[in-house]
N, C-alpha and C. Protein backbone atom coordinates (compact mmCIF):
# COMPACT_ATOMS: atom_id res chain seq x y z
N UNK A 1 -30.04 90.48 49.49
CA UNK A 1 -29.45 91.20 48.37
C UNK A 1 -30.37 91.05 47.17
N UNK A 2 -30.27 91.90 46.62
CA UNK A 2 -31.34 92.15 45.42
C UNK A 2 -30.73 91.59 44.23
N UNK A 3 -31.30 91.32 43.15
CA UNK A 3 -31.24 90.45 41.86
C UNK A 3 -30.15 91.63 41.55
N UNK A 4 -31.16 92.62 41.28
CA UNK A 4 -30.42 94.07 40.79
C UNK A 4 -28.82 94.50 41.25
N UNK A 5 -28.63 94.25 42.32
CA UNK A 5 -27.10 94.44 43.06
C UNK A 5 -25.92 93.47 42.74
N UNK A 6 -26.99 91.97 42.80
CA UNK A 6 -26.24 90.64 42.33
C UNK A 6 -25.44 90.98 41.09
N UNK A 7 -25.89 91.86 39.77
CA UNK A 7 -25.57 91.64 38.71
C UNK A 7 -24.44 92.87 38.66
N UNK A 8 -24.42 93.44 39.60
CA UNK A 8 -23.13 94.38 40.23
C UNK A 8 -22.21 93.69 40.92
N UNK A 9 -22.10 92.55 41.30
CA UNK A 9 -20.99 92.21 42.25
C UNK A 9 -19.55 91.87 41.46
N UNK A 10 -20.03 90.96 40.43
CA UNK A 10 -18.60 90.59 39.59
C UNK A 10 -18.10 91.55 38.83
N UNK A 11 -18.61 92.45 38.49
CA UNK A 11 -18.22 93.94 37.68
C UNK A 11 -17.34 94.57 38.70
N UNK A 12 -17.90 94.71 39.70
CA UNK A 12 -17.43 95.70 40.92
C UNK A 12 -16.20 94.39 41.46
N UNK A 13 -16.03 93.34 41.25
CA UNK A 13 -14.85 92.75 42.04
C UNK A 13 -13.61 93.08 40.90
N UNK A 14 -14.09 93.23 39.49
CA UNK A 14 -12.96 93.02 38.28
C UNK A 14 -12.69 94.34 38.10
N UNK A 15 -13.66 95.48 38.46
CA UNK A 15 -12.86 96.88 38.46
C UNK A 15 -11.91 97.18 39.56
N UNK A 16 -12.39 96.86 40.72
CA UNK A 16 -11.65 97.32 41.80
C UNK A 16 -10.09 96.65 41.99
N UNK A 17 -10.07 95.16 41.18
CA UNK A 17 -8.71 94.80 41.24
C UNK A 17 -8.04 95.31 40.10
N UNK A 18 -8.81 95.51 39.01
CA UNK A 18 -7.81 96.08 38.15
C UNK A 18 -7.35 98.26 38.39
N UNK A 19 -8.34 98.59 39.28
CA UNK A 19 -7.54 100.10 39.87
C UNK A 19 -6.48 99.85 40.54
N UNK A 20 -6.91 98.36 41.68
CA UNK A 20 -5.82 98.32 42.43
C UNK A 20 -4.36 97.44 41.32
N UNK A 21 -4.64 96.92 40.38
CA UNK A 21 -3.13 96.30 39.68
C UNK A 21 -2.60 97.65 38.97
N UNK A 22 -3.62 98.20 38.80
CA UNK A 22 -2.96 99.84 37.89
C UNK A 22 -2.68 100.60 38.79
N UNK A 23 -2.77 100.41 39.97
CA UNK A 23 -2.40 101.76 41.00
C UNK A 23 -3.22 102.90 40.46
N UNK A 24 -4.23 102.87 40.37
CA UNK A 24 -5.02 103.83 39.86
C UNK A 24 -6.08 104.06 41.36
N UNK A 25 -5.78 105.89 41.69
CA UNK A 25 -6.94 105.87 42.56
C UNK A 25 -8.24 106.23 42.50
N UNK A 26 -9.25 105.58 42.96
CA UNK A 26 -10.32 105.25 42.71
C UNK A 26 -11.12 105.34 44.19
N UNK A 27 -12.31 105.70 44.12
CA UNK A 27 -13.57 105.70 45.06
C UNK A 27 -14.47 105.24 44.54
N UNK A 28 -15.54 104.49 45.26
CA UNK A 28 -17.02 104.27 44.54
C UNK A 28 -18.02 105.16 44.86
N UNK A 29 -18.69 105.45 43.89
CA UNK A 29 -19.80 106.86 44.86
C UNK A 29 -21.37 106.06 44.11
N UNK A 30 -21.86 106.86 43.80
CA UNK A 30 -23.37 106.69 43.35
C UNK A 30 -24.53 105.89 44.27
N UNK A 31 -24.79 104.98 43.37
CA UNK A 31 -26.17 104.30 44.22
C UNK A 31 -25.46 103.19 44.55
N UNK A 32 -24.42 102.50 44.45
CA UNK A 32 -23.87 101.45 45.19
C UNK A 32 -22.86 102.60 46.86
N UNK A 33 -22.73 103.27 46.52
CA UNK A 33 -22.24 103.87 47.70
C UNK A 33 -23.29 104.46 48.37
N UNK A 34 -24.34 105.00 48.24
CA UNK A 34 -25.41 105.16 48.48
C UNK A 34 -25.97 104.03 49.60
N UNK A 35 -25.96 102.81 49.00
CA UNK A 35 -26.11 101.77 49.57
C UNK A 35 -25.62 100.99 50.67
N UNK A 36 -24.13 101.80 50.87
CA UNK A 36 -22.92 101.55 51.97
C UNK A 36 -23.15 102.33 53.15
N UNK A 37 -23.59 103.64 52.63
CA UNK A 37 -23.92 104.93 53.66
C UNK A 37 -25.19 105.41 53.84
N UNK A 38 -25.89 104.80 53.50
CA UNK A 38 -27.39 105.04 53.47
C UNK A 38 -28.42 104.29 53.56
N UNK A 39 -29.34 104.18 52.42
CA UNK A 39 -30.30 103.15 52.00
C UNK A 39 -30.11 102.07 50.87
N UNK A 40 -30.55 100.98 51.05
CA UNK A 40 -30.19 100.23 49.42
C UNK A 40 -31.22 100.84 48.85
N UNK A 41 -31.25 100.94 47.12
CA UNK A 41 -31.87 101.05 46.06
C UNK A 41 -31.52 100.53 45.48
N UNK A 42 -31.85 100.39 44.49
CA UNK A 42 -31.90 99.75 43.34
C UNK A 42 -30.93 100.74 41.97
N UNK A 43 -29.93 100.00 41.30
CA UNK A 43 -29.04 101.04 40.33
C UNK A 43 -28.45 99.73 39.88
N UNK A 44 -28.35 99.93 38.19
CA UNK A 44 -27.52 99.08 37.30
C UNK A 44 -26.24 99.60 36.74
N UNK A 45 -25.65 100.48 37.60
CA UNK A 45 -24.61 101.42 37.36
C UNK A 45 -23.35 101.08 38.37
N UNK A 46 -22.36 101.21 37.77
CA UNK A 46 -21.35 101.24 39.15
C UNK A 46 -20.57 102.60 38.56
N UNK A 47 -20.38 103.35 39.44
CA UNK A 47 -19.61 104.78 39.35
C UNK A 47 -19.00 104.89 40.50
N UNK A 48 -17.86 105.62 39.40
CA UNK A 48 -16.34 105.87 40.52
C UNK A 48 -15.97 107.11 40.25
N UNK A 49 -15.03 107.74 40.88
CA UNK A 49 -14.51 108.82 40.45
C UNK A 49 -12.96 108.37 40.42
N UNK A 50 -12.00 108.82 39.28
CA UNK A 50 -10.80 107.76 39.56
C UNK A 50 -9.64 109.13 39.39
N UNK A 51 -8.47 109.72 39.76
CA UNK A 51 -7.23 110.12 39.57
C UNK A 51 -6.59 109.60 38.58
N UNK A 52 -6.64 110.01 37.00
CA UNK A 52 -5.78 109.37 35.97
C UNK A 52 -4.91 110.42 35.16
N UNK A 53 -3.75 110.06 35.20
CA UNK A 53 -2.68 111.27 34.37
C UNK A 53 -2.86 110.87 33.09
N UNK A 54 -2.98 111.73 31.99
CA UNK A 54 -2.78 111.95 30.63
C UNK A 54 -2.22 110.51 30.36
N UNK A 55 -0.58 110.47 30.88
CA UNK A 55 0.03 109.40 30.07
C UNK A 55 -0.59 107.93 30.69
N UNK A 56 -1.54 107.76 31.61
CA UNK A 56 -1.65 106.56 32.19
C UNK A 56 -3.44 106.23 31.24
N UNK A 57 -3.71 107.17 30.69
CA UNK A 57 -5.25 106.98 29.98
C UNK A 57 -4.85 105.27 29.22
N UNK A 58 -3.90 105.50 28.50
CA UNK A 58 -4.02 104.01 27.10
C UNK A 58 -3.90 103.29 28.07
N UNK A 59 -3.11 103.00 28.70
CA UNK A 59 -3.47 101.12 30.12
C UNK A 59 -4.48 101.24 30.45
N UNK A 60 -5.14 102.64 31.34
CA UNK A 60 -6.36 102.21 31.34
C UNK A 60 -7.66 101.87 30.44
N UNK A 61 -7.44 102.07 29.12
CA UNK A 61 -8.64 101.68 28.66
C UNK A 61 -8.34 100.22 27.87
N UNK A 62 -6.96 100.55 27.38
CA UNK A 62 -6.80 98.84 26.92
C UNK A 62 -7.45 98.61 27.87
N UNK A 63 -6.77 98.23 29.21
CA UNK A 63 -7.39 97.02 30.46
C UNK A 63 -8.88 97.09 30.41
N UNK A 64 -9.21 98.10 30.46
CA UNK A 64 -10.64 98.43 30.48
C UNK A 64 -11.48 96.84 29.24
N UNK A 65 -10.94 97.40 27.95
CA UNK A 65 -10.91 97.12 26.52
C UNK A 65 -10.98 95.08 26.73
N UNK A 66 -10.04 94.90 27.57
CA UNK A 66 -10.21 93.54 27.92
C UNK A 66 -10.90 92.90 28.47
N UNK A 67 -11.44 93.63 29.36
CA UNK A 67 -13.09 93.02 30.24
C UNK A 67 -14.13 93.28 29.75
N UNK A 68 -14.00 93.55 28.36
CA UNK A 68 -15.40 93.26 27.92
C UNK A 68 -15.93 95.21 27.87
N UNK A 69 -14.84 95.92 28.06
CA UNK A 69 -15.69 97.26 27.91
C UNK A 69 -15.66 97.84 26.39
N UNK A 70 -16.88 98.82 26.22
CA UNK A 70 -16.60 99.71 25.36
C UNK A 70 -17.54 101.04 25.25
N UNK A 71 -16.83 101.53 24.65
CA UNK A 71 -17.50 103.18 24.93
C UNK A 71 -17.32 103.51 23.21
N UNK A 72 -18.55 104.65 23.28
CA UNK A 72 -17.66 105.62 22.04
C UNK A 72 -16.73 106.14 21.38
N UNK A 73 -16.29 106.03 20.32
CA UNK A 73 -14.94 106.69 19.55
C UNK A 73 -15.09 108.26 20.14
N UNK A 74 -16.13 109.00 19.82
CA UNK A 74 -16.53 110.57 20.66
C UNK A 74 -15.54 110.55 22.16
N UNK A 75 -16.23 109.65 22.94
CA UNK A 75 -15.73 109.92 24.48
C UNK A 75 -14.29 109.21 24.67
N UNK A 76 -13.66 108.69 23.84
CA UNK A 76 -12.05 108.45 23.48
C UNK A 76 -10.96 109.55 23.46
N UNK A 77 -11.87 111.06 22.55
CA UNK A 77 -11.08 111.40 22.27
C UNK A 77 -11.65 112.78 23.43
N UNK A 78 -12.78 112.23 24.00
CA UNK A 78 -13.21 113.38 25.39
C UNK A 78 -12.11 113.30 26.15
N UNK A 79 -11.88 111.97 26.59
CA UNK A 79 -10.81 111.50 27.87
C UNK A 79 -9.47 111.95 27.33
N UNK A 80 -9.17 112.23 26.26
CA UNK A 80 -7.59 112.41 26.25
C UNK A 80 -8.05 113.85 26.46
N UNK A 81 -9.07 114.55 26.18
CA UNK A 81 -8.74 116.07 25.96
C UNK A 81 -9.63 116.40 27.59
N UNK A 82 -9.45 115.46 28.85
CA UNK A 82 -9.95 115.61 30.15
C UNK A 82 -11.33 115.73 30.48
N UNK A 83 -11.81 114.94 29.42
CA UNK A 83 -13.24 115.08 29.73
C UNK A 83 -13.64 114.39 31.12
N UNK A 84 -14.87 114.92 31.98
CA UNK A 84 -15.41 114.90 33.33
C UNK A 84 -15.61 113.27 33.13
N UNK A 85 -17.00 113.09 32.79
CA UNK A 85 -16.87 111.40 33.00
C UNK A 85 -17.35 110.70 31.64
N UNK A 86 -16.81 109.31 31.92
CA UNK A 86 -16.80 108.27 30.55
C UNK A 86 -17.54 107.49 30.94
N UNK A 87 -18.44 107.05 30.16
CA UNK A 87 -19.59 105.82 30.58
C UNK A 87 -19.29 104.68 29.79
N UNK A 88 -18.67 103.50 30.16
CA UNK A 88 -18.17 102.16 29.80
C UNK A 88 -19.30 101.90 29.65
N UNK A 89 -19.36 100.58 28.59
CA UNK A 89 -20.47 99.45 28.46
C UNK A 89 -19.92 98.30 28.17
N UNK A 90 -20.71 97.42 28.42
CA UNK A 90 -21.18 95.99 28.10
C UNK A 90 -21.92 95.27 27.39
N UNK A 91 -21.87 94.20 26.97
CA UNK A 91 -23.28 93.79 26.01
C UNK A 91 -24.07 93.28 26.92
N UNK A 92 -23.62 93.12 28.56
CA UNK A 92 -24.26 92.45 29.40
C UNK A 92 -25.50 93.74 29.76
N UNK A 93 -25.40 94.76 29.50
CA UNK A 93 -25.99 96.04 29.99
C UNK A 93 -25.63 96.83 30.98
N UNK A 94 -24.48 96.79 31.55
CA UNK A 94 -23.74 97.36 32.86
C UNK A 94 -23.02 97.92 31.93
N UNK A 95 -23.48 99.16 32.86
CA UNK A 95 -22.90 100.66 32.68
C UNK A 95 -22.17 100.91 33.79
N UNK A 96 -20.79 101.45 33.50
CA UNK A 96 -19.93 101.85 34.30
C UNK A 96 -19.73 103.45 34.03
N UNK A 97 -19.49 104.63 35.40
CA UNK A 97 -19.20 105.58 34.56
C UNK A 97 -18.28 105.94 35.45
N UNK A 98 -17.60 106.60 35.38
CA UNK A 98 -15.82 106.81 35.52
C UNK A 98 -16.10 108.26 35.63
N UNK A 99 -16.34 108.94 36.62
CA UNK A 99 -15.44 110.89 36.35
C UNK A 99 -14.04 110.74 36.48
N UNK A 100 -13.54 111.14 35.45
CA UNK A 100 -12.15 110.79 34.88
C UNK A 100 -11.29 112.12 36.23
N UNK A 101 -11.85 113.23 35.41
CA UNK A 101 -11.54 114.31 35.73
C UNK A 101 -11.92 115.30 36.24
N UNK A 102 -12.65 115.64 37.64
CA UNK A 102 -13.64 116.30 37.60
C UNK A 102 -12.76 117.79 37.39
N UNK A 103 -13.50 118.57 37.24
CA UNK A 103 -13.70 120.28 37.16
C UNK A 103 -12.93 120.75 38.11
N UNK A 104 -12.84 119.99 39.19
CA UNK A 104 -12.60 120.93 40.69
C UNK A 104 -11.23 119.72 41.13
N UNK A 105 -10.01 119.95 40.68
CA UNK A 105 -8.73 118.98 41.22
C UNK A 105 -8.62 119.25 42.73
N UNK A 106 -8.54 120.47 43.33
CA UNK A 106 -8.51 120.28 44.91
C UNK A 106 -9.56 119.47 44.89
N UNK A 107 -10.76 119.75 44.89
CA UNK A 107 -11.63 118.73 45.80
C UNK A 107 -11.41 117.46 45.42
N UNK A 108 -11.48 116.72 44.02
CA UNK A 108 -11.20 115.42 43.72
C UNK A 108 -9.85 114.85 44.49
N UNK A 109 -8.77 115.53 44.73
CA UNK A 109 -7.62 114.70 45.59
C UNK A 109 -7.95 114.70 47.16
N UNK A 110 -8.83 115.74 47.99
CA UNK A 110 -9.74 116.03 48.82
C UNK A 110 -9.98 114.72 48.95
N UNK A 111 -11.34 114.55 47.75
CA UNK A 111 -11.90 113.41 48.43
C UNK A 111 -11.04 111.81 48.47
N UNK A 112 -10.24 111.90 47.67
CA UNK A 112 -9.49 110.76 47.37
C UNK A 112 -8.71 110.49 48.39
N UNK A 113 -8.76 111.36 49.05
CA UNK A 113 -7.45 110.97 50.03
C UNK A 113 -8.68 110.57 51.79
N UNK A 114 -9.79 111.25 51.43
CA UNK A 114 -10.65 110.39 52.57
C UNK A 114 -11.50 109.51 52.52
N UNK A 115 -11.28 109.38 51.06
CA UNK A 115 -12.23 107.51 50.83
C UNK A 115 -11.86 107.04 52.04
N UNK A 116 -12.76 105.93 51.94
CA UNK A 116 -12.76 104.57 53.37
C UNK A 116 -12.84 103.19 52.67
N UNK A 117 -11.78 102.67 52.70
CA UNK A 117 -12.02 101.04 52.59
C UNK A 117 -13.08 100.36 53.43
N UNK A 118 -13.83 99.86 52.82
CA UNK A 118 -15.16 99.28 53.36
C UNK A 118 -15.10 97.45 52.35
N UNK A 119 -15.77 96.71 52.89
CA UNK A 119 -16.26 95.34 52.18
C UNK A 119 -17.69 95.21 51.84
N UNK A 120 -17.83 95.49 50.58
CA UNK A 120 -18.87 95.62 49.85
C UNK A 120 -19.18 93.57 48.97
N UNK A 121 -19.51 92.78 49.60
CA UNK A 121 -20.07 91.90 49.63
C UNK A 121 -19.04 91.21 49.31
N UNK A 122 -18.23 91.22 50.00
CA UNK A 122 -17.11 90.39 50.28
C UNK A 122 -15.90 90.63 49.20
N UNK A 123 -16.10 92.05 48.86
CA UNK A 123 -14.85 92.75 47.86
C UNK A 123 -14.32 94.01 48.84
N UNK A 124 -13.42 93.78 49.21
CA UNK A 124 -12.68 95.22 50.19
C UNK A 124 -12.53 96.64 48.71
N UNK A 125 -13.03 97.08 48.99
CA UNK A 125 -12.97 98.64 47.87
C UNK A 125 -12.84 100.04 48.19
N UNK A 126 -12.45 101.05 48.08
CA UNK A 126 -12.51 102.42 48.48
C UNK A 126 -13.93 102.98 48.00
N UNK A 127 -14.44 103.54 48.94
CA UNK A 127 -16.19 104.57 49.04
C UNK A 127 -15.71 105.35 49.09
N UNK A 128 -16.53 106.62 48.86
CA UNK A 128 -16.00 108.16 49.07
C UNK A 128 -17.02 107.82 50.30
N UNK A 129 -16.57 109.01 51.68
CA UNK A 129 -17.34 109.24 52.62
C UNK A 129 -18.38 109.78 52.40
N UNK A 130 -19.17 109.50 53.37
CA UNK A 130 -20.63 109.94 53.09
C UNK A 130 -21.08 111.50 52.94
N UNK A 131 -19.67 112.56 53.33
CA UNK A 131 -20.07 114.42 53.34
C UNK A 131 -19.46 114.33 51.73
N UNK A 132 -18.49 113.44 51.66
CA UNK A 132 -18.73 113.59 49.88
C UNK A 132 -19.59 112.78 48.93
N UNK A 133 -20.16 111.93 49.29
CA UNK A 133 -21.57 111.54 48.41
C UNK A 133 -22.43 112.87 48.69
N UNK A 134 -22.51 113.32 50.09
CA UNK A 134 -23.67 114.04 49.81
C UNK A 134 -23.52 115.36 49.34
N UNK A 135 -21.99 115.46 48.95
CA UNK A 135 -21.51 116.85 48.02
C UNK A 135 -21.41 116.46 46.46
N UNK A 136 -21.44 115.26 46.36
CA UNK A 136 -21.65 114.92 45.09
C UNK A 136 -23.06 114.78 44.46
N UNK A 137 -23.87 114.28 45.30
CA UNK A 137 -25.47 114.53 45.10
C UNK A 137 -26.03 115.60 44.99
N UNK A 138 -24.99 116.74 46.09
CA UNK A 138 -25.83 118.61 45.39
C UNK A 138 -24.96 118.77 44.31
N UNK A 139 -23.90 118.69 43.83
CA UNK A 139 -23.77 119.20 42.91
C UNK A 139 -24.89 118.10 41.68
N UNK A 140 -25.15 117.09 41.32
CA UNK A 140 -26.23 116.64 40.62
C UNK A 140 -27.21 116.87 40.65
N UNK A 141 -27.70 117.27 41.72
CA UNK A 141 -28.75 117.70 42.62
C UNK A 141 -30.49 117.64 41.55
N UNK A 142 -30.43 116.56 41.41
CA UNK A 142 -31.68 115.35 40.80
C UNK A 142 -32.68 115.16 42.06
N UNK A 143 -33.73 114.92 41.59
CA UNK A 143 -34.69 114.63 42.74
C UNK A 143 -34.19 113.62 43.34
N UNK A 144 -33.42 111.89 42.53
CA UNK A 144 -32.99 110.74 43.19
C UNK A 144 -31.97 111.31 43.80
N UNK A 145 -31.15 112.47 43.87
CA UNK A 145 -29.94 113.13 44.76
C UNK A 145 -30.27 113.34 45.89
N UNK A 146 -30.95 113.92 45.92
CA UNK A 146 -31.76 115.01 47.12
C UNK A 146 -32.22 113.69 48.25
N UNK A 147 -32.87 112.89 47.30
CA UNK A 147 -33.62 111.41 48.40
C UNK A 147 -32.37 110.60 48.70
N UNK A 148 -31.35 110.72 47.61
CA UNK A 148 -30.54 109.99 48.48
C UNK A 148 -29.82 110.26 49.47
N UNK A 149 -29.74 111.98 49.55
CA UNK A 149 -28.64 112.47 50.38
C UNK A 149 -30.04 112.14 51.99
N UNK A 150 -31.13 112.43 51.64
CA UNK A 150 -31.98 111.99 52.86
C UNK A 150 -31.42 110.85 53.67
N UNK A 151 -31.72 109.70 52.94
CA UNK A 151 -31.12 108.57 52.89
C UNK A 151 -30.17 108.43 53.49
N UNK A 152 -29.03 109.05 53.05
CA UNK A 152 -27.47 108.77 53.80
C UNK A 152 -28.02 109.65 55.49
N UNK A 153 -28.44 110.87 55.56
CA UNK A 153 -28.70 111.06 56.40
C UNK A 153 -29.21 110.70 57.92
N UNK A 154 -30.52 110.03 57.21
CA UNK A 154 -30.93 109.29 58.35
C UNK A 154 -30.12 108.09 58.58
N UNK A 155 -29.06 107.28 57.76
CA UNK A 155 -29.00 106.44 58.11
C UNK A 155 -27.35 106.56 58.75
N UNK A 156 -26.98 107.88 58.59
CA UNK A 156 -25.53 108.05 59.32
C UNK A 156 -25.50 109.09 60.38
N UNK A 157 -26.80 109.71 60.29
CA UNK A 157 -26.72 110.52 61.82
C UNK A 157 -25.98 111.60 61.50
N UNK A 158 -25.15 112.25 62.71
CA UNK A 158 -24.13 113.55 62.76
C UNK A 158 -23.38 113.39 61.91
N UNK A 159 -22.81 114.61 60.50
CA UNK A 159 -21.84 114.40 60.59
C UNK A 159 -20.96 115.59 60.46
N UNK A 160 -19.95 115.27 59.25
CA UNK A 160 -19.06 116.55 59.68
C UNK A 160 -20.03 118.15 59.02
N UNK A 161 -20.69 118.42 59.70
CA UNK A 161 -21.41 119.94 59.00
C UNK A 161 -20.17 120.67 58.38
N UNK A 162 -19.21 121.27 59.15
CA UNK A 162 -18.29 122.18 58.70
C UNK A 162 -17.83 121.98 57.69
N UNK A 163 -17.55 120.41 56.84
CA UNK A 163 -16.71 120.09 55.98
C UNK A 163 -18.01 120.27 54.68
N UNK A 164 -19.29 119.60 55.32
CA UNK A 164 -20.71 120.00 54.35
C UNK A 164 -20.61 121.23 53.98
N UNK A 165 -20.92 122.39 55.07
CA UNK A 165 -20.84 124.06 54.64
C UNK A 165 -19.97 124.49 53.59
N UNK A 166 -18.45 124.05 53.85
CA UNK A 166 -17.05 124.55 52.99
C UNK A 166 -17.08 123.97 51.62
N UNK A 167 -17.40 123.17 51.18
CA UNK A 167 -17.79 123.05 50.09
C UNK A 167 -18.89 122.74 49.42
N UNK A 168 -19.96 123.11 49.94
CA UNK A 168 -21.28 123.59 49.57
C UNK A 168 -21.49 125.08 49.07
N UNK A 169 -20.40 125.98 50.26
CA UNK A 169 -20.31 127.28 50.03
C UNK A 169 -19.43 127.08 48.66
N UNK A 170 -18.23 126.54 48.32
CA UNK A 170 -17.38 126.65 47.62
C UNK A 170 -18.05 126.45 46.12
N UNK A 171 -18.95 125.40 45.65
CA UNK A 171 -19.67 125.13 44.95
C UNK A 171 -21.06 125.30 44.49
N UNK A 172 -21.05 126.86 45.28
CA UNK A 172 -22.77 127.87 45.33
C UNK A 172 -23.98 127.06 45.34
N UNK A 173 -23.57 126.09 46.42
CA UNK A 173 -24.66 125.21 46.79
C UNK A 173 -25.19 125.29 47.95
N UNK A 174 -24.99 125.88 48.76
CA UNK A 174 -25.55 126.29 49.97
C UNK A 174 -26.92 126.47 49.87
N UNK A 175 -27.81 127.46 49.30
CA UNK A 175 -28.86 126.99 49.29
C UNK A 175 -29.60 125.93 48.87
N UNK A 176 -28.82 124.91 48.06
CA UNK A 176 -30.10 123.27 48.09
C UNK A 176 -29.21 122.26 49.16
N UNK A 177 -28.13 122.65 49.75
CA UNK A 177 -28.08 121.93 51.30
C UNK A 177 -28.86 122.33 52.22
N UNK A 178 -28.67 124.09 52.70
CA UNK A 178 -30.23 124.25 53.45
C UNK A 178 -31.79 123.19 52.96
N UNK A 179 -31.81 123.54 51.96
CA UNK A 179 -33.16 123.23 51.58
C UNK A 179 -33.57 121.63 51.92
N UNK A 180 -31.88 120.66 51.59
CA UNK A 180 -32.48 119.45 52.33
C UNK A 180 -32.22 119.22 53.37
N UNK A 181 -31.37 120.13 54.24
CA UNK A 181 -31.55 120.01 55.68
C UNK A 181 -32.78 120.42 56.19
N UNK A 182 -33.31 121.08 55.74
CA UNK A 182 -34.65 121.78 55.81
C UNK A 182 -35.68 120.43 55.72
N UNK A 183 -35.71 119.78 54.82
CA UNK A 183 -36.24 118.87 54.48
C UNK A 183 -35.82 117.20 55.49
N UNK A 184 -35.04 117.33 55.86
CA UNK A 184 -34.37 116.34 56.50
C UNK A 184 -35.27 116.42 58.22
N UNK A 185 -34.99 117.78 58.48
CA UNK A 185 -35.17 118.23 59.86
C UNK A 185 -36.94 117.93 59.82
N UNK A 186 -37.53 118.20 58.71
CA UNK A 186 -38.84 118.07 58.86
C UNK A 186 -39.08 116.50 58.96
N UNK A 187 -38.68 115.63 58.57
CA UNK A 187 -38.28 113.77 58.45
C UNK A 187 -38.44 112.98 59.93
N UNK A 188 -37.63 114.13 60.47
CA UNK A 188 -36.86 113.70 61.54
C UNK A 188 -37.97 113.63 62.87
């Protein structure tokens, strides 16, 4: 395990129990999920995507507010008015970022409901599956996206294409999934 991941583990044990004391649902995606379904890299970030109702925002950020987080007065008043995602901080330098809300509610309860409990270094936590990291990487669709969706690729083999296509098509992304299957197939 890397220095870099180490300084993710106690962050990632104190969020995941406090989604689970708030009943708040939650997935982990980014480069620590990346890392579950793919390749390790290197990321000083932990990102989730979480299900939060209007009236449940103030517990969550008090609680938040108590471990040491803080964010902008700006993105305070983003989250009440449903802003996409909030980036927590620390004085430790861990950045947390939260898509509160994404854009697209079918797909966010979609994916929420096929997270996978996995044990991420000896913390049991919800991942989004790997056809939604790699639907979350085209829609970001960053050069580190593209390598990571490689990444998950080679390192998970088959998977569900049909569920890839349907919302690739749904999210006029179909052509930069070709393009890294395209790219994948040439890898291979």
């Amino acid at each position: 395990m890397t220095e870099e991941r180490d300084f993710l583990i106690a962050p990632l044990r104190e969020l995941v129990r406090l989604f689970d004391e708030l009943e708040i649902p939650y997935a982990l995606m980014g480069g620590m999920a990346v890392a579950i379904h793919g390749i390790p890299r290197i990321t000083r970030e932990l990102n989730f995507v979480i299900s939060l109702s209007g009236d449940r925002q103030y517990d969550f950020l008090t609680s938040f507010r108590k471990l040491g987080y803080k964010w902008p007065e700006s993105t305070h008043a983003g989250l009440v008015d449903q802003y996409s995602a909030v980036a927590f901080s620390r004085d430790d330098g861990l950045v947390v970022v939260a898509d509160m809300l994404m854009a697209e509610p079918e797909y966010r309860q979609l994916l929420l409901r096929r997270h996978q409990r996995v044990v991420v270094d000896g913390i049991e936590a919800w991942v989004v599956s790997p056809e939604d990291l790699i639907i979350l990487k085209l829609i970001a669709g960053r050069p580190r996206d593209i390598g990571d969706i490689l990444d998950i690729l080679m390192a998970q083999g088959p998977l569900d294409s049909e569920y890839l296509r349907h919302w690739s098509h749904h999210f006029g992304l179909t052509d930069r999934l070709d393009e890294t299957l395209k790219l994948y197939g040439e890898m291979s």
